[in-house]
N, C-alpha and C. Protein backbone atom coordinates (compact mmCIF):
# COMPACT_ATOMS: atom_id res chain seq x y z
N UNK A 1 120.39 34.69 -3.03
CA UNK A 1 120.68 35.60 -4.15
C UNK A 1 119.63 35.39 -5.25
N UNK A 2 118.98 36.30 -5.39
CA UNK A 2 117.90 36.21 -6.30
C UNK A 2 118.40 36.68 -7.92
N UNK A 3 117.77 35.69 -9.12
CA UNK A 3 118.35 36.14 -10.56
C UNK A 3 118.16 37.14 -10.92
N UNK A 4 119.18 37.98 -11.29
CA UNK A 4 118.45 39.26 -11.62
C UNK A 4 117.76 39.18 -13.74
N UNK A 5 118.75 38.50 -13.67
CA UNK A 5 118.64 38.07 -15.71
C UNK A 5 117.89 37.19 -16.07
N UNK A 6 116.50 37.33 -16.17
CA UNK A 6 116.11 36.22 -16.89
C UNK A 6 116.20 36.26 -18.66
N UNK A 7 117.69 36.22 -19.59
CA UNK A 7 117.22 35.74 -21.11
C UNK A 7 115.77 35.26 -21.61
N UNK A 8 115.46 35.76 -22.51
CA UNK A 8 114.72 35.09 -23.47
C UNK A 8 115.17 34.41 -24.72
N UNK A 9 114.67 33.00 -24.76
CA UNK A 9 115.72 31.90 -26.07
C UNK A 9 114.24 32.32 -27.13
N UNK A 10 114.85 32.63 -27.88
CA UNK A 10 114.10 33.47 -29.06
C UNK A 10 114.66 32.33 -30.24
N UNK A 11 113.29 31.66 -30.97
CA UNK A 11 114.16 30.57 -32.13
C UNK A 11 113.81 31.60 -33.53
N UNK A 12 114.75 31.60 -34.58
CA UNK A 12 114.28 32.65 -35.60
C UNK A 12 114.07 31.41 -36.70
N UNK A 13 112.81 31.23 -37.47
CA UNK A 13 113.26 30.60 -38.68
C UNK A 13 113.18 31.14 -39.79
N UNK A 14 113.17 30.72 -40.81
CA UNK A 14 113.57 31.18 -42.31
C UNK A 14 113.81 30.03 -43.35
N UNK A 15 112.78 30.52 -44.44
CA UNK A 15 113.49 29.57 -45.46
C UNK A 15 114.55 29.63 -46.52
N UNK A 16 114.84 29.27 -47.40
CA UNK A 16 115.96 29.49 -48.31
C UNK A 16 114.97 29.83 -49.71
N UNK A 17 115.67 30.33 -50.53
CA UNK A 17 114.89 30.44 -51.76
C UNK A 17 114.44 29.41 -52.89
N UNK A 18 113.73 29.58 -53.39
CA UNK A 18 112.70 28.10 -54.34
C UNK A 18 114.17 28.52 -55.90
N UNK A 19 114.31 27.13 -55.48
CA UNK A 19 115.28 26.41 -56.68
C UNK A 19 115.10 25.16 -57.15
N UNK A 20 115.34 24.57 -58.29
CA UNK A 20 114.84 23.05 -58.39
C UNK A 20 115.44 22.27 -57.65
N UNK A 21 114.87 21.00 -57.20
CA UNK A 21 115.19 20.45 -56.30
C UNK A 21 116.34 19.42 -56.28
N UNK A 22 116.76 19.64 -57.43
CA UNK A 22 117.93 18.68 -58.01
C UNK A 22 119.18 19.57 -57.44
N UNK A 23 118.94 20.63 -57.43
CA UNK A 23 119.78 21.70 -57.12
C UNK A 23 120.42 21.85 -55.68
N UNK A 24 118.95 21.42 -54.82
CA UNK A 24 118.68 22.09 -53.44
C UNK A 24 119.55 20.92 -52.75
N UNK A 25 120.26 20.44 -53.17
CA UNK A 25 121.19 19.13 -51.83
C UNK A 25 122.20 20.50 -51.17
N UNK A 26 122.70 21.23 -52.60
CA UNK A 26 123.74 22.39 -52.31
C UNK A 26 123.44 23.41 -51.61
N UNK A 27 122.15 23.77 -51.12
CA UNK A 27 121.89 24.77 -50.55
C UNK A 27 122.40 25.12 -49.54
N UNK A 28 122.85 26.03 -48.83
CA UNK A 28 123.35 26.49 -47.34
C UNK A 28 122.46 27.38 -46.77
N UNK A 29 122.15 27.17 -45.17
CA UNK A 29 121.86 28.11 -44.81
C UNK A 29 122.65 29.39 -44.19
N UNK A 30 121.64 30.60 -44.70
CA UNK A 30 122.67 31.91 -44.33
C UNK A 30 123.48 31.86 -43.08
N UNK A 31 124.65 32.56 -42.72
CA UNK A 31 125.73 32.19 -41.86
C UNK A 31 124.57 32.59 -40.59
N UNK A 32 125.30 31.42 -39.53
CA UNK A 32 124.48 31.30 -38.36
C UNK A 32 123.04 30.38 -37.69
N UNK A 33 122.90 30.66 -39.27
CA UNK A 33 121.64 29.34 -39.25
C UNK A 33 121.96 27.96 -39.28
N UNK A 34 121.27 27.10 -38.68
CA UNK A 34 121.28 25.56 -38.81
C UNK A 34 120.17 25.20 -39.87
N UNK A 35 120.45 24.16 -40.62
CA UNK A 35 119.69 23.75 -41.54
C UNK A 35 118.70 22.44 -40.84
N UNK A 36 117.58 22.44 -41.11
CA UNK A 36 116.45 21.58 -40.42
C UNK A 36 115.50 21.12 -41.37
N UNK A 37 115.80 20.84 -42.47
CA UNK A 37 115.43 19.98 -43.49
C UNK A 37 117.20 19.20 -44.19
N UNK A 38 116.40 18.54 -44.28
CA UNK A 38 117.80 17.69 -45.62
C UNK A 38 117.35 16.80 -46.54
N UNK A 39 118.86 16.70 -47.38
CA UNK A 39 118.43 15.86 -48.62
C UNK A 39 117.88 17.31 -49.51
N UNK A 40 116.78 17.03 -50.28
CA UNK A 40 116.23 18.56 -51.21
C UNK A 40 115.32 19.25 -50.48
N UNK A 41 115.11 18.74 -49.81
CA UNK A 41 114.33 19.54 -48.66
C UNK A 41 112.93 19.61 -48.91
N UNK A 42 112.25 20.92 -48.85
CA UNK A 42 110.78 20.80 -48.91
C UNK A 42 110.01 21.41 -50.14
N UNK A 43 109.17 19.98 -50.77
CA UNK A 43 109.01 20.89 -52.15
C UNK A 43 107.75 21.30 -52.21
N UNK A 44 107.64 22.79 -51.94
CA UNK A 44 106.32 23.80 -51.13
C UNK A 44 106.38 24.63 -52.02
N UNK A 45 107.05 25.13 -52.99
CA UNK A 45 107.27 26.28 -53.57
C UNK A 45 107.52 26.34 -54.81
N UNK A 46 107.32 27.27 -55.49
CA UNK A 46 107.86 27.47 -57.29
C UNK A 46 108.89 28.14 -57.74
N UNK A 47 109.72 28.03 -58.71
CA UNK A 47 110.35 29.17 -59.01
C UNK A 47 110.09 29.30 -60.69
N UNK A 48 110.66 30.58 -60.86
CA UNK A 48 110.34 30.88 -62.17
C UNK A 48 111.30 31.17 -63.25
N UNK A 49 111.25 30.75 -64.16
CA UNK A 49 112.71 30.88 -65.39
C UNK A 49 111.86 32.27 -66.34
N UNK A 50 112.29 32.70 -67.21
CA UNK A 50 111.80 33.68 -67.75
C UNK A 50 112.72 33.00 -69.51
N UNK A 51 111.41 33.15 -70.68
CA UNK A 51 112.36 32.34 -71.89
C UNK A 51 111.73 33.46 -72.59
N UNK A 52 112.11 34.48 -73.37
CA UNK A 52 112.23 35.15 -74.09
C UNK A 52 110.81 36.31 -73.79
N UNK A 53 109.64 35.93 -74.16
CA UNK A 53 108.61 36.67 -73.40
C UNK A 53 107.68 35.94 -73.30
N UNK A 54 107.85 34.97 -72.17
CA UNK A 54 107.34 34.37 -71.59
C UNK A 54 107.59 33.80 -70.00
N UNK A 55 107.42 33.88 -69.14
CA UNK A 55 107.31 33.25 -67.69
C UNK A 55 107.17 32.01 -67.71
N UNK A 56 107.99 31.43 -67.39
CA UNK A 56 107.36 29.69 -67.03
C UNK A 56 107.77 29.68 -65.49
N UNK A 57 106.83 28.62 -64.86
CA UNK A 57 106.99 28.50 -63.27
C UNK A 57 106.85 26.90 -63.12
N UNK A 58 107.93 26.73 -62.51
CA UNK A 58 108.30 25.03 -61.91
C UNK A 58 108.33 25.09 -60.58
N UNK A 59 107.70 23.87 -60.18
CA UNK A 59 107.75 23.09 -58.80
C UNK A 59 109.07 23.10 -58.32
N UNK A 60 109.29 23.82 -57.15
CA UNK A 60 111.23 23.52 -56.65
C UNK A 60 110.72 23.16 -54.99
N UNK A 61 112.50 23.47 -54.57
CA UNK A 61 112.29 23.17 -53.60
C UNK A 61 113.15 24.08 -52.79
N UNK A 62 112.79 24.01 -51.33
CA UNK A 62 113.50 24.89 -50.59
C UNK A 62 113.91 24.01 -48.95
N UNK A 63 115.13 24.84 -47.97
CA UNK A 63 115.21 24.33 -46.98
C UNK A 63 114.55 25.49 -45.78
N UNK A 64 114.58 24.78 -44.75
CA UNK A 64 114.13 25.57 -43.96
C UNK A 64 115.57 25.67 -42.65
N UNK A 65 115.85 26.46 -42.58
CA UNK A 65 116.51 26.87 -41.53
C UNK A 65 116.23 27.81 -39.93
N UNK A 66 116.93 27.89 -39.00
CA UNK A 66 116.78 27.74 -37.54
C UNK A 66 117.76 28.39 -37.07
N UNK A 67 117.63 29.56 -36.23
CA UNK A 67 118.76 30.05 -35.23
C UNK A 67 118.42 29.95 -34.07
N UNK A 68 118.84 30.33 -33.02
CA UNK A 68 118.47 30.27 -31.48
C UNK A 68 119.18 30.99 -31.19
N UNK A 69 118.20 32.63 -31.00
CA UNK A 69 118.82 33.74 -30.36
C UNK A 69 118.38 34.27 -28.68
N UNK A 70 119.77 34.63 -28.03
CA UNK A 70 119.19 34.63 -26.53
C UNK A 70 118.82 36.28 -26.78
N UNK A 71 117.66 37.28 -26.07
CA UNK A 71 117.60 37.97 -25.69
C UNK A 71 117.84 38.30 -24.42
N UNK A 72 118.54 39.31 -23.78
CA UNK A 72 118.50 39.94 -22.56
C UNK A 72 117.62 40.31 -21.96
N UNK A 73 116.94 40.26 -20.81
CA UNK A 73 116.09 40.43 -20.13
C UNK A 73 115.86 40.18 -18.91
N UNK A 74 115.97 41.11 -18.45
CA UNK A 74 115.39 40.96 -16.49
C UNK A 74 114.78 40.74 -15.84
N UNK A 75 114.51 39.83 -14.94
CA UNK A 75 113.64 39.42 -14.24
C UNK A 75 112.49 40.26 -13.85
N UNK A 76 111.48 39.41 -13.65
CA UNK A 76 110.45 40.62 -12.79
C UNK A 76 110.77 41.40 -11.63
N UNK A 77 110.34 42.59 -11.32
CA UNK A 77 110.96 43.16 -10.28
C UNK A 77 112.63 43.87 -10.32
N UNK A 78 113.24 43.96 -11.44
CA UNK A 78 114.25 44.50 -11.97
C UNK A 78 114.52 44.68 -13.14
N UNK A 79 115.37 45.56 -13.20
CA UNK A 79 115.35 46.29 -14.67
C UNK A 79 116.74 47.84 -14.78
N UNK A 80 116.71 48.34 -16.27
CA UNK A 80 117.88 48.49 -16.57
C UNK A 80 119.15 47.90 -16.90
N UNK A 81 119.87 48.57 -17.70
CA UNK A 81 120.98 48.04 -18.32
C UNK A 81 121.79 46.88 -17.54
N UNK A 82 121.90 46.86 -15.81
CA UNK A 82 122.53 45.78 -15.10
C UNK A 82 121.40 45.00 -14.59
N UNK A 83 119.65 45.27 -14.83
CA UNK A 83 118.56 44.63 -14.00
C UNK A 83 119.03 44.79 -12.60
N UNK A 84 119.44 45.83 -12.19
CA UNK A 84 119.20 46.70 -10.54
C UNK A 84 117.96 46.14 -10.39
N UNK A 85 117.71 45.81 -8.60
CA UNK A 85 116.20 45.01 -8.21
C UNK A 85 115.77 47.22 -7.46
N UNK A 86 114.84 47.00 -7.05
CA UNK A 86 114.49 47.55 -6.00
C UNK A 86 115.31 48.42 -4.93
């Protein structure tokens, strides 16, 4: 019996948004994601406060998060909605 399904494991990542890093223990990642930094995570990024008319920009930090999505997909040599061979 030959497979007709070969899935594809598709990893999605994403980071979270730049907040100070005192902040970032609380962070969650969006539903579904696994979180793959910890502690304050990674401090790569800035964010910005705004004080009357002026911009100020601070060093923060962000996490990085991880899903693992399967795609559907049929083997070589088959195909369509059930991957029918030949």
């Amino acid at each position: 019996q030959m497979k007709k399904q070969c899935d594809q494991k598709l990893l999605i990542r994403m980071k979270t948004e730049c907040v100070p890093c005192s902040l970032n223990l609380e962070t969650q990642c969006p539903a579904g994601y696994t979180k793959i930094t910890n502690g304050t995570g990674i401090p790569d990024c800035r964010y910005y406060l705004e004080i009357k008319t002026h911009t100020l920009s601070f060093p923060g930090c962000r996490h990085a998060c991880m899903k693992e999505f399967e795609q559907p997909e049929c083997c070589q040599g088959h195909w369509g909605p059930d991957c029918m061979g030949k």
